[in-house]
Protein backbone atom coordinates (compact mmCIF):
# COMPACT_ATOMS: atom_id res chain seq x y z
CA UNK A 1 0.00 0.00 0.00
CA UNK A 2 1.31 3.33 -0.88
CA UNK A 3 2.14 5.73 1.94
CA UNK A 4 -0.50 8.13 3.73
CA UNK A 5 -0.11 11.29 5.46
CA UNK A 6 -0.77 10.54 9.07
CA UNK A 7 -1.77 12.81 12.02
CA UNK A 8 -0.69 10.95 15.29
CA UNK A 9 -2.20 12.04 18.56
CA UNK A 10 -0.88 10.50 21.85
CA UNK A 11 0.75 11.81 24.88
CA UNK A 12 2.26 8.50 26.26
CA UNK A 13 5.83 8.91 25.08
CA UNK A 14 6.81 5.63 24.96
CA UNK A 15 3.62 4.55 22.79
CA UNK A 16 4.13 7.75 20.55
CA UNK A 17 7.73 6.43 20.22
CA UNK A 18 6.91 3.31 19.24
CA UNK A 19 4.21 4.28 16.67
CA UNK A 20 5.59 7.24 15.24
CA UNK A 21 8.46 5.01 13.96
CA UNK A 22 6.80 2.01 13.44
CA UNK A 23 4.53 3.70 10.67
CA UNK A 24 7.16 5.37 9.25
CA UNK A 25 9.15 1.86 8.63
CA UNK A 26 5.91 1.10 6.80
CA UNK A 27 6.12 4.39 4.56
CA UNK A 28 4.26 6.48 6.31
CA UNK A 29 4.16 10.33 6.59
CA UNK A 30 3.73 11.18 10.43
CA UNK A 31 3.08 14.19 12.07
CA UNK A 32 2.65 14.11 16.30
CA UNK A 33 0.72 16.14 18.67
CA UNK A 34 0.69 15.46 22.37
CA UNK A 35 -2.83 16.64 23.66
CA UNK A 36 -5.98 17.32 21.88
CA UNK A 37 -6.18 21.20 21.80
CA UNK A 38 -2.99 21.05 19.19
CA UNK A 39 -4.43 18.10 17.37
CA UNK A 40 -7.04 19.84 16.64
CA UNK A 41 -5.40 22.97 15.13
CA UNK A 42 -2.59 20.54 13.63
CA UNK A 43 -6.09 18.64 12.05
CA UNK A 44 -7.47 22.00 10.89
CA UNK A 45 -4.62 23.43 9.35
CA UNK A 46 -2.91 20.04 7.66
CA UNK A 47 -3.84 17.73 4.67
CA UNK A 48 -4.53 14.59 6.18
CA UNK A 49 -5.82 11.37 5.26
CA UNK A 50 -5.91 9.58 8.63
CA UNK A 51 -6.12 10.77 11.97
CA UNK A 52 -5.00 8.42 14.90
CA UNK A 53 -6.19 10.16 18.20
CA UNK A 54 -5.84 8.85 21.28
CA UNK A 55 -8.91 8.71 23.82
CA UNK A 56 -7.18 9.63 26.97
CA UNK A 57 -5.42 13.35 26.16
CA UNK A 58 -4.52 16.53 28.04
CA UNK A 59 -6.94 19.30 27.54
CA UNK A 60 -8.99 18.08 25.18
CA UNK A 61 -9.91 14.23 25.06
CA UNK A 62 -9.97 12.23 21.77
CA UNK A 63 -13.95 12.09 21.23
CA UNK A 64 -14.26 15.56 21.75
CA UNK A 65 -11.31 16.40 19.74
CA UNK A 66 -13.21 14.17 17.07
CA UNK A 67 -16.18 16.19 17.13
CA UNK A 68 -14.94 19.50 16.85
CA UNK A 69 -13.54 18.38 14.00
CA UNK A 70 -16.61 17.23 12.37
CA UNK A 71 -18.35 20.49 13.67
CA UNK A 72 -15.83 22.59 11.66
CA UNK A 73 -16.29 20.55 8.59
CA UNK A 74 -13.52 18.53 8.98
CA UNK A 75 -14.37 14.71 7.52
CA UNK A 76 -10.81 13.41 7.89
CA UNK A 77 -10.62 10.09 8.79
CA UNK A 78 -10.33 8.75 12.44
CA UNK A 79 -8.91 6.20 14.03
CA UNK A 80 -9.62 6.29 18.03
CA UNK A 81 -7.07 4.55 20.31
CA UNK A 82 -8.97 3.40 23.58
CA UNK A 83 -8.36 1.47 26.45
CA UNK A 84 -11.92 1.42 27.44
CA UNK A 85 -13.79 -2.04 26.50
CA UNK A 86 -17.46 -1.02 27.09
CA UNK A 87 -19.78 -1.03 24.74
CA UNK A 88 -21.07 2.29 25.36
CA UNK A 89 -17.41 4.12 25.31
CA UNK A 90 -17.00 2.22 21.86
CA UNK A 91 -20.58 3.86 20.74
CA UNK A 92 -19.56 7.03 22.24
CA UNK A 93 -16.13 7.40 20.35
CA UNK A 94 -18.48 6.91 17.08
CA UNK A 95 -20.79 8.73 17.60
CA UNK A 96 -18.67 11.81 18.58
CA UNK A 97 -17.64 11.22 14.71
CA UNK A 98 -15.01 8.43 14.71
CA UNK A 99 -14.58 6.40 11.67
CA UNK A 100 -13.14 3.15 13.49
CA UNK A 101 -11.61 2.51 16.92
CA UNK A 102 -8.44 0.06 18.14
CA UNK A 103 -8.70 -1.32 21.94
CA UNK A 104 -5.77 -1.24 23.87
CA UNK A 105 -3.46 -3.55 23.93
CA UNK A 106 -3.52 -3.71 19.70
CA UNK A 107 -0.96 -5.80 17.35
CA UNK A 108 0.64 -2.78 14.93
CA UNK A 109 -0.45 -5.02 11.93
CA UNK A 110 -3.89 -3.94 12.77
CA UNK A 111 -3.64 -0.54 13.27
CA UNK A 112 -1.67 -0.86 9.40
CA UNK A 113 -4.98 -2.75 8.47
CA UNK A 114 -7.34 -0.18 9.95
CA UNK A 115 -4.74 2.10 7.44
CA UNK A 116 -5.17 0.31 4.32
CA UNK A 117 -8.72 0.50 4.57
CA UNK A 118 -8.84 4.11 5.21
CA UNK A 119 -6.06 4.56 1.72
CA UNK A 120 -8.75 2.81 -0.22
CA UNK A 121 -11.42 5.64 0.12
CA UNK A 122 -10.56 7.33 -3.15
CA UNK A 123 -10.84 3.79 -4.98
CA UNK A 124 -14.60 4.65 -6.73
CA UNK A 125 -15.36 6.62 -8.82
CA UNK A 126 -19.24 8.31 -10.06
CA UNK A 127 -22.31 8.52 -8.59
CA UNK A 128 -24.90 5.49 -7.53
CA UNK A 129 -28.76 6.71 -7.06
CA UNK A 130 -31.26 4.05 -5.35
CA UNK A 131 -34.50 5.95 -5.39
CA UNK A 132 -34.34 10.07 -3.97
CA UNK A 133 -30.92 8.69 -2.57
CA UNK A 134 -27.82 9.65 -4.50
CA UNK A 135 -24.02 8.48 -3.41
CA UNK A 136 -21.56 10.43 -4.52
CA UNK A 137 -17.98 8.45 -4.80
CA UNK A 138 -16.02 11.80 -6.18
CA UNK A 139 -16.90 13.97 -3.51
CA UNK A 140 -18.11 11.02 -1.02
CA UNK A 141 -21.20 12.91 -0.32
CA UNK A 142 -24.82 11.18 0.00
CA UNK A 143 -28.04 13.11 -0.04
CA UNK A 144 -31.62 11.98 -0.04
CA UNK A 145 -34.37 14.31 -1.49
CA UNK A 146 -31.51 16.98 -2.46
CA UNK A 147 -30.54 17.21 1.21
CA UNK A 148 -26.94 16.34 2.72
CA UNK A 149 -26.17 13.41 5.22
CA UNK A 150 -23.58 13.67 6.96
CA UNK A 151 -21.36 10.32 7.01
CA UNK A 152 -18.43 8.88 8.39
CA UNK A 153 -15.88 7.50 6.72
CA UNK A 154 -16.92 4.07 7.71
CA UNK A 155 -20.67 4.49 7.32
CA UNK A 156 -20.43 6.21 3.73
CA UNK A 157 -17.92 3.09 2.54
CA UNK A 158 -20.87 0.52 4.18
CA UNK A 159 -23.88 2.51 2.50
CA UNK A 160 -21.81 2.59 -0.91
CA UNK A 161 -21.57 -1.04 -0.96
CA UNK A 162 -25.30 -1.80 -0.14
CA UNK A 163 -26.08 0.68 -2.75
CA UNK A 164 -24.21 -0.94 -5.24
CA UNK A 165 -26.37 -3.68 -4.95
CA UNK A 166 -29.46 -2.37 -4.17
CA UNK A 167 -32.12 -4.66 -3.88
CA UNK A 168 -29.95 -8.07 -2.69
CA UNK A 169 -28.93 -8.90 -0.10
CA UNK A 170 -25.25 -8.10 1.43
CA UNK A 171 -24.32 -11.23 3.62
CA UNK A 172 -22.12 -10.17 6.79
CA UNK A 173 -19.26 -11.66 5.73
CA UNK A 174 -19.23 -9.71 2.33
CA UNK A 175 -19.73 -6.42 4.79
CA UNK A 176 -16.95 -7.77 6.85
CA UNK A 177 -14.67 -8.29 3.90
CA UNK A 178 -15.23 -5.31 1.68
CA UNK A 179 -16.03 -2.65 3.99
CA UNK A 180 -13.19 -3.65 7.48
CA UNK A 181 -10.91 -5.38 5.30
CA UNK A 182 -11.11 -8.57 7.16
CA UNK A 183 -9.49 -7.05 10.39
CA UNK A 184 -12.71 -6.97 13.11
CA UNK A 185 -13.99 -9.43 14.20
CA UNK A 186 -17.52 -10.99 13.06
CA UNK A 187 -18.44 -11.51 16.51
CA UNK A 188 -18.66 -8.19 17.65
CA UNK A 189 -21.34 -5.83 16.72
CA UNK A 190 -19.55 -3.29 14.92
CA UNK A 191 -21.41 -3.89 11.69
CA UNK A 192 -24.80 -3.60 13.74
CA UNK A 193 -23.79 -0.64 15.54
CA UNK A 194 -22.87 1.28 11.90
CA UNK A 195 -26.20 -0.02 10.38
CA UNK A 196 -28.38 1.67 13.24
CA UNK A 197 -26.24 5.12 12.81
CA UNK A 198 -27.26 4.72 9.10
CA UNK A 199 -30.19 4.16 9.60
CA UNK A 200 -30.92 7.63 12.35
CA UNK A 201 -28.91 9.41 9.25
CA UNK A 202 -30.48 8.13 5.72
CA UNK A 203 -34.15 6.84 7.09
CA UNK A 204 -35.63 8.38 10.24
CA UNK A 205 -35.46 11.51 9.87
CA UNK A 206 -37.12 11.26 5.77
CA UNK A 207 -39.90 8.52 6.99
CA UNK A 208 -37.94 6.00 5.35
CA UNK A 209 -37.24 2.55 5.99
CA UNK A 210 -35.15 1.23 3.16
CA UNK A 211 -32.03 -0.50 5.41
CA UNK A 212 -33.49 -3.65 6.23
CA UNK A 213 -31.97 -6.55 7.86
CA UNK A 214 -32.59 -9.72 7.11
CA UNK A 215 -32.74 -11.95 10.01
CA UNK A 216 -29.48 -14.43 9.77
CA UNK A 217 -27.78 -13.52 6.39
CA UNK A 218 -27.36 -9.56 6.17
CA UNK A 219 -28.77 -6.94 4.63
CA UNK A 220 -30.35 -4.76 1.83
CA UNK A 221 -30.91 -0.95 0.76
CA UNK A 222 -34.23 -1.56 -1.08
CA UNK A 223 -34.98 0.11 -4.10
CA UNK A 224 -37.42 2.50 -3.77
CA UNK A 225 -39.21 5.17 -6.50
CA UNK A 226 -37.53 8.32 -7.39
């Protein structure tokens, strides 16, 4: 995989250390803050394509970090680094605007795979409409009925591939492959928890229910009329 530019956010030295050099051996660009008030401004004022923000920071904490960013129109990709297990801190971190997040302790290969998958979100190319919902690959921007949703990285890359096949349905494992690259695993609920935040985004709020599941295989964006 070719090299991204990397913001790295951590203030435990000896983990900074350790990363910092570890994804530049792997042809990385890195840049390093040390608490969430300059990651922010380092976020703001750099060209990016990942972000990789601790949880646990001086000042400014990584979810919050994460959604001032998204509140000032930044849509940078992020990567949260947690130690916390629970469910709801792992909802939280998303929710605040987090594309993906690694529990502590994490092998670097899968903080490389999180990576790759992140590199790949230039890949497509055009526009896919399923009904009054258009996906747009060039700009990665999705609106339904002419108005913007706004997505995470994650959650635009999941709707994408449903839409591509709107009408079928798109078994877990093809979700699991194509979308996280392999590297979750398909016990947890990740996929479920991304399908309900798509759902509050591209349904609820139009009266629409066009993300079904279907009990025991996957799921489907239906087609609907224009």
């Amino acid at each position: 995989m070719a090299g991204v530019k990397v913001l790295l956010v951590e203030d435990d030295s000896r983990l900074l250390d350790i990363l910092q050099r570890g994804l530049r051996d792997a042809g990385h660009e890195v840049d390093v803050c040390r608490n969430g008030r300059d990651g922010v401004a380092a976020a703001l004022s750099g060209d990016y394509e990942a972000i990789v923000l601790d949880w646990m920071l001086p000042g400014q904490d990584g979810p919050s970090a994460c959604r001032e960013l998204r509140r000032r129109g930044n849509q940078t990709p992020v990567l949260i680094l947690t130690a916390r297990h629970a469910l709801d801190d792992k909802v939280r971190g998303l929710d605040a605007g987090a594309d993906d997040y690694l529990t502590k302790p994490f092998e670097f290969d899968e903080l490389l795979a999180r990576l790759r998958v992140f590199a790949r979100r230039h890949r497509r190319h055009g526009h896919i409409r399923v009904g009054d919902l258009l996906i747009d690959h060039d700009r990665r921007q999705v609106t339904r009925n002419g108005i913007a949703i706004e997505l995470t990285t994650r959650e635009f890359d999941l709707l994408a591939l449903l839409a591509d096949r709107a009408g079928l349905v798109v078994t877990r494992f093809e979700i699991f492959d194509a979308v996280w690259d392999g590297e979750t695993d398909l016990r947890s609920n990740a996929i479920d928890v991304h399908i309900a935040n798509l759902r509050a985004k591209i349904d609820r709020p139009f009266q629409r229910n066009s993300l079904k599941t279907v009990r025991g295989v996957g799921f489907q964006l239906q087609r609907e009329p224009a």
